[in-house]
Every structure is written in C-alpha cells, then in structure tokens.
Protein backbone atom coordinates (compact mmCIF):
# COMPACT_ATOMS: atom_id res chain seq x y z
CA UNK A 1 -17.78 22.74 -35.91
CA UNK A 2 -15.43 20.71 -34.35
CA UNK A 3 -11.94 20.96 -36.43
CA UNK A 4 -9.91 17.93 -37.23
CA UNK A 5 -7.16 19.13 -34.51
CA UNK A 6 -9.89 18.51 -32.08
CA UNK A 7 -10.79 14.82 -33.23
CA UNK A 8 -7.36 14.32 -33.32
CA UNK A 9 -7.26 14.72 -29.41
CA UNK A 10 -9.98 13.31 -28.64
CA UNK A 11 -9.16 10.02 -30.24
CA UNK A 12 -5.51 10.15 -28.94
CA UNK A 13 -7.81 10.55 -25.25
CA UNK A 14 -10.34 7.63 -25.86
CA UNK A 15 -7.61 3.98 -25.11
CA UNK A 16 -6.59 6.07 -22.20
CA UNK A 17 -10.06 6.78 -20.70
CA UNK A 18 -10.91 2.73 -22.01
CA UNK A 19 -7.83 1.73 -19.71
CA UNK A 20 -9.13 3.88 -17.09
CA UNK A 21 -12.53 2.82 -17.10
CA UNK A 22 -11.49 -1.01 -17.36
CA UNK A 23 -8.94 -0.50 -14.17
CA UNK A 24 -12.14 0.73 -12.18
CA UNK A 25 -14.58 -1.91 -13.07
CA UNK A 26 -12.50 -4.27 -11.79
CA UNK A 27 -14.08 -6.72 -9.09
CA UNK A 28 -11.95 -6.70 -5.76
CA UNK A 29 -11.90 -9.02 -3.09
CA UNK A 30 -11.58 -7.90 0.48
CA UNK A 31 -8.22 -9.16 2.20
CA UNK A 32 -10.10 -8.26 5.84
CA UNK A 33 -12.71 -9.49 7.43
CA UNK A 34 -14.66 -7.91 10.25
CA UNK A 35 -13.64 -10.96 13.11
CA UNK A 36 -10.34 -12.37 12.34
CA UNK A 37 -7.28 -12.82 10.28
CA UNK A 38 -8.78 -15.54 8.23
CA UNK A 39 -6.65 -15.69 4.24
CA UNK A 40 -3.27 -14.30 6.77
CA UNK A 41 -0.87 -16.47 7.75
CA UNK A 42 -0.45 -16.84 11.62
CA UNK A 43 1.71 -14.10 12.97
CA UNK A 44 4.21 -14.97 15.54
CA UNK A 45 3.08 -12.13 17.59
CA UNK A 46 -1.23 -12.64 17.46
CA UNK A 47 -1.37 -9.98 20.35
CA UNK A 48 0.06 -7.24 17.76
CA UNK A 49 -2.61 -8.27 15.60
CA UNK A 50 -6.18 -7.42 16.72
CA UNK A 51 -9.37 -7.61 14.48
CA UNK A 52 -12.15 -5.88 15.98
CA UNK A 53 -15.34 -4.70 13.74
CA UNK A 54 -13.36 -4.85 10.29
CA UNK A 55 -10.41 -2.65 12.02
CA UNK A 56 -6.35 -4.58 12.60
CA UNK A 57 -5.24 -2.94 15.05
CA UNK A 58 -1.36 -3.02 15.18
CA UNK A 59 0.91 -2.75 17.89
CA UNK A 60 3.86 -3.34 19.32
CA UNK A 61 4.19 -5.83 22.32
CA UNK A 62 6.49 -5.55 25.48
CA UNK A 63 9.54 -7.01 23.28
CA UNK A 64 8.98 -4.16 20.22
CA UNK A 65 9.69 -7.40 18.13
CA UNK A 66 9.53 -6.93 14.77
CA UNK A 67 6.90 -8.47 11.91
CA UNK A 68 5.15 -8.57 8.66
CA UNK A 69 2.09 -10.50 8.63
CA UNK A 70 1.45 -12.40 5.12
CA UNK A 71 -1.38 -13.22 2.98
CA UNK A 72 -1.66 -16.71 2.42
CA UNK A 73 -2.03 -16.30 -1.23
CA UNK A 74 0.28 -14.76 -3.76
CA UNK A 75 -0.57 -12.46 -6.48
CA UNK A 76 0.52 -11.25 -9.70
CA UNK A 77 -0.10 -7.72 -11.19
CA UNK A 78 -2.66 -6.15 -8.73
CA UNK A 79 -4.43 -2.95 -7.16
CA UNK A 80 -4.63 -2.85 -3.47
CA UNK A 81 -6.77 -0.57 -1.97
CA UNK A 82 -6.70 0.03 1.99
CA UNK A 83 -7.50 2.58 4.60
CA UNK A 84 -4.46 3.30 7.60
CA UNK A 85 -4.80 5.90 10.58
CA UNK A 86 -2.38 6.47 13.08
CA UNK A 87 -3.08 5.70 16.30
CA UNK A 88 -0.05 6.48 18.93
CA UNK A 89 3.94 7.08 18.91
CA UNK A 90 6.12 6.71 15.94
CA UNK A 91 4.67 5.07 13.32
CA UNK A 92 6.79 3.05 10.64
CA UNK A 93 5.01 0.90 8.90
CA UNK A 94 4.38 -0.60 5.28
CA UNK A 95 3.04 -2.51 2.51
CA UNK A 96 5.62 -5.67 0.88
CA UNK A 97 4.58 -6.04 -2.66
CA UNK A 98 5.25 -9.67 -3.51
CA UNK A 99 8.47 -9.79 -1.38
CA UNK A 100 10.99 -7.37 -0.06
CA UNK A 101 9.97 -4.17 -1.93
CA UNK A 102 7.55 -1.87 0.00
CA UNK A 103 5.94 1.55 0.02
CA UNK A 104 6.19 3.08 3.35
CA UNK A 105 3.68 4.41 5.71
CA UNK A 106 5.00 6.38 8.39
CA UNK A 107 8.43 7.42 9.73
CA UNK A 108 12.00 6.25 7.81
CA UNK A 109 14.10 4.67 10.56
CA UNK A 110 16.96 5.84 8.84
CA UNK A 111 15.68 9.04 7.61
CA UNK A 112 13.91 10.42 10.79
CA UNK A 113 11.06 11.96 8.33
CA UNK A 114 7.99 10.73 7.18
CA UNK A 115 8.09 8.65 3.61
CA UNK A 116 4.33 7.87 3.28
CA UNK A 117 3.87 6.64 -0.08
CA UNK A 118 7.37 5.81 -1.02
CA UNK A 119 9.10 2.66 -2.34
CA UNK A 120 11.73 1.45 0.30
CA UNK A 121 13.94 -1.21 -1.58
CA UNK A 122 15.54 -3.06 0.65
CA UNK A 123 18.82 -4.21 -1.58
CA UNK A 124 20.53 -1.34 -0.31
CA UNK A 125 18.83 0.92 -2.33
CA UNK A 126 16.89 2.57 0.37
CA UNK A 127 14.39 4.90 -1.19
CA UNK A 128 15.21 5.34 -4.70
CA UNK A 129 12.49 7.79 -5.15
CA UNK A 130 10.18 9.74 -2.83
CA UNK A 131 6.31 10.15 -2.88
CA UNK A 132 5.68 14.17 -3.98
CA UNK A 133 2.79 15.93 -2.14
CA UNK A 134 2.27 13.94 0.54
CA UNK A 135 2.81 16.32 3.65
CA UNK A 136 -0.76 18.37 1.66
CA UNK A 137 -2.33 15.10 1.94
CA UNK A 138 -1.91 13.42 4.52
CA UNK A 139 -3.86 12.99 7.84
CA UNK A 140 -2.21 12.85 10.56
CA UNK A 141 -5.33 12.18 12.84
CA UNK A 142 -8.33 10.72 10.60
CA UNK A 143 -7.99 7.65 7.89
CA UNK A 144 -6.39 7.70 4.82
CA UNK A 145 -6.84 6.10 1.34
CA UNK A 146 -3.70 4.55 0.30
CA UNK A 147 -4.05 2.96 -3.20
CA UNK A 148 -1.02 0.62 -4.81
CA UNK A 149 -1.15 -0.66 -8.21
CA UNK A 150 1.68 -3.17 -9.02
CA UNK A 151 1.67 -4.15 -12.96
CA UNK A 152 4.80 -6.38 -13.48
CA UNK A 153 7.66 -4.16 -12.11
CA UNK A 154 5.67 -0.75 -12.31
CA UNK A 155 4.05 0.35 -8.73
CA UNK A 156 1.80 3.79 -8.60
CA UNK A 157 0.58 4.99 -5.78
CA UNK A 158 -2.16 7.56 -4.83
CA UNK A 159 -2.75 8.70 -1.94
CA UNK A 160 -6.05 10.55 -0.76
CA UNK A 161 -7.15 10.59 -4.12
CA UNK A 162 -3.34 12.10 -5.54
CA UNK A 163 -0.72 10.04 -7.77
CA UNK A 164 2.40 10.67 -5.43
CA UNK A 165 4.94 7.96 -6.88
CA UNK A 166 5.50 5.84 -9.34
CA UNK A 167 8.84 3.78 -9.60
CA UNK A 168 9.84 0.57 -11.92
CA UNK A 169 11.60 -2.15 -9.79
CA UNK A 170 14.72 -4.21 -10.70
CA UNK A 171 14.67 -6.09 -7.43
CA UNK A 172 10.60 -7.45 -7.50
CA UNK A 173 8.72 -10.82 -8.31
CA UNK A 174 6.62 -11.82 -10.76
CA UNK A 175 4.15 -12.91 -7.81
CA UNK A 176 3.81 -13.13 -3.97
CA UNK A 177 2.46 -12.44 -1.01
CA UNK A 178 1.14 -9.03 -0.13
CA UNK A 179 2.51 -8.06 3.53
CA UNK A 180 1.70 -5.88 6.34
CA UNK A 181 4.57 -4.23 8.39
CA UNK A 182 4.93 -3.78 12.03
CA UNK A 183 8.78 -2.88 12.73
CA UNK A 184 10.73 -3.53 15.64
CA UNK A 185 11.99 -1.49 18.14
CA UNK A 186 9.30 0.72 18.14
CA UNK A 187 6.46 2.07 20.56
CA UNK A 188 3.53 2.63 17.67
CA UNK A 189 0.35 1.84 16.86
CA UNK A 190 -1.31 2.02 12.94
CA UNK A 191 -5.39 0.70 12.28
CA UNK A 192 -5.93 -0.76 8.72
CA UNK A 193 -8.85 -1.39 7.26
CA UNK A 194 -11.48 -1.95 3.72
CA UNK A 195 -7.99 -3.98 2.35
CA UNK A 196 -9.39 -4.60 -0.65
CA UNK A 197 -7.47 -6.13 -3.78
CA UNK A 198 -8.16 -6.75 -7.86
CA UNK A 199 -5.82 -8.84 -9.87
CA UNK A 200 -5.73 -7.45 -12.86
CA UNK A 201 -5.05 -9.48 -15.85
C-alpha cells in the first residue's frame, strides 16, 4: 500500500517532470545548414568561416583578427543545442547569449586554464562562477554536446549530458542575437555543428 508520505512525493515530483517533459518536446530549428552560412550575418573574415557537409570550421587567418559571427535574428528565452570539437592549438572560444554575456569553450585568456561551460561576463566581472565537472567530461579529441538554456536572466548549461553551471545575469538582454566566438591573437581551430535552437515561450 502506498502511504500518504509517498503520494505526497510523488505529487510534489509530477509539475517538475510536466516542465521537463514540455522543455523536451519543444520543436527546434537548426541555426546550420550543411552548405553555407545562410540566417548569419556576413563575417568580416569569410575565410575563418568554412561550411563544409553541416561542419563551420573556425580558424584563425594570417592576422589572428578577432570575431564573433551573428545570427541575423534575435531571440528571447531559448535552448541552444550544438556540437564543438577541437581541432588544433589553443582553443578559446564561445557562445554570446543575446549580447556580451557568454559561456566559454576552451582556454581563459586571462586565466591560462580551460573554462568550458562557464559564464564570462564581460563588465569586468570576468567569470563570476565556474562550470563544476567539466575536466570528467570533456573531450578533448571527439565532439561534444554543449547545451545552453537562457530563460530571462537564468542560463544552465549541460555539458555531455551533465548540468555544470547555472548563473543569473545582471548585465543580459531581454533578446538578441546568438554569437559564435573566434578570438584574436590566437593560432586555433574549433568545428561546430547540429546548432540547433527552441524558443521557448
């Protein structure tokens, strides 16, 4: 017999599971497609920007300048799902939610480490928090799973399949652009692909 305790929990479990299920039934778009960087906006750089078979290949050019390529359109509360593998040298790269706030992939510049999975707030906040598990999970030489939910000010990330951050933003937009990160002064390359993103409502 199951006691009242019991129904009690289960209850207190079933909005939570709803959410859950409702979060993964939503439709997503693909932000890539397998030719071209149709739905970006034209980076000032197009040879560090490569489609080949659903694949953008990044990487630096001769000058190591410096760029974040932009989708065209701007979103609200979303869940961006995307693959990343590193290819060569030393990697720092990103994701720019909306505008200047970004979860790292790769190296810190200023920290010398890797911050995969961590928010990097550029109002001289730095990293305010850091992603926890990630040197278990991540894959140095095969793709990884990054996902990124952004719900107002709140961003979670998983990576591989783990929650490794969450962090509430006082320096974010209500909606923009979802950027790609290619910094300067740098000899790296990073592959993205399956960018996929839901708006959520």
């Amino acid at each position: 017999m199951i006691s009242r305790l019991s129904l009690l929990f289960l209850a207190c479990l079933l909005p939570a599971c709803a959410k859950q299920e409702a979060v993964e039934t939503i439709e997503s778009k693909a932000l890539l497609n397998q030719n071209d960087l149709t739905g970006w906006k034209t980076p000032e750089n197009p040879e560090s920007w490569v489609v080949e078979e659903g694949v953008l290949k990044v990487r630096n050019n001769e000058a190591q300048k410096g760029e974040i390529l932009w989708t065209e359109a701007g979103f609200e509360d979303f869940i961006l799902d995307l693959e990343f593998k590193f290819v060569s040298g030393t990697v720092d790269s990103g994701v720019h939610l909306r505008n200047d706030d970004q979860i790292q992939i790769g190296i810190s510049g200023s920290l010398k480490r890797d911050m995969t999975g961590s928010p990097y707030i550029s109002s001289k906040k730095g990293y305010p928090v850091e992603a926890e598990g990630v040197a278990n999970l991540l894959k140095p030489d095969d793709w990884n799973k990054m996902k990124i939910e952004a719900r107002g000010m709140d961003y979670i990330v998983h990576l591989n399949g783990a929650q490794v951050m969450t962090y509430t933003s006082d320096t974010g937009l209500e909606k923009g652009p979802v950027g790609l990160q290619l910094h300067a002064k740098r000899e790296m390359g990073i592959d993205f692909r399956n960018i996929r993103l839901a708006e959520l409502d």
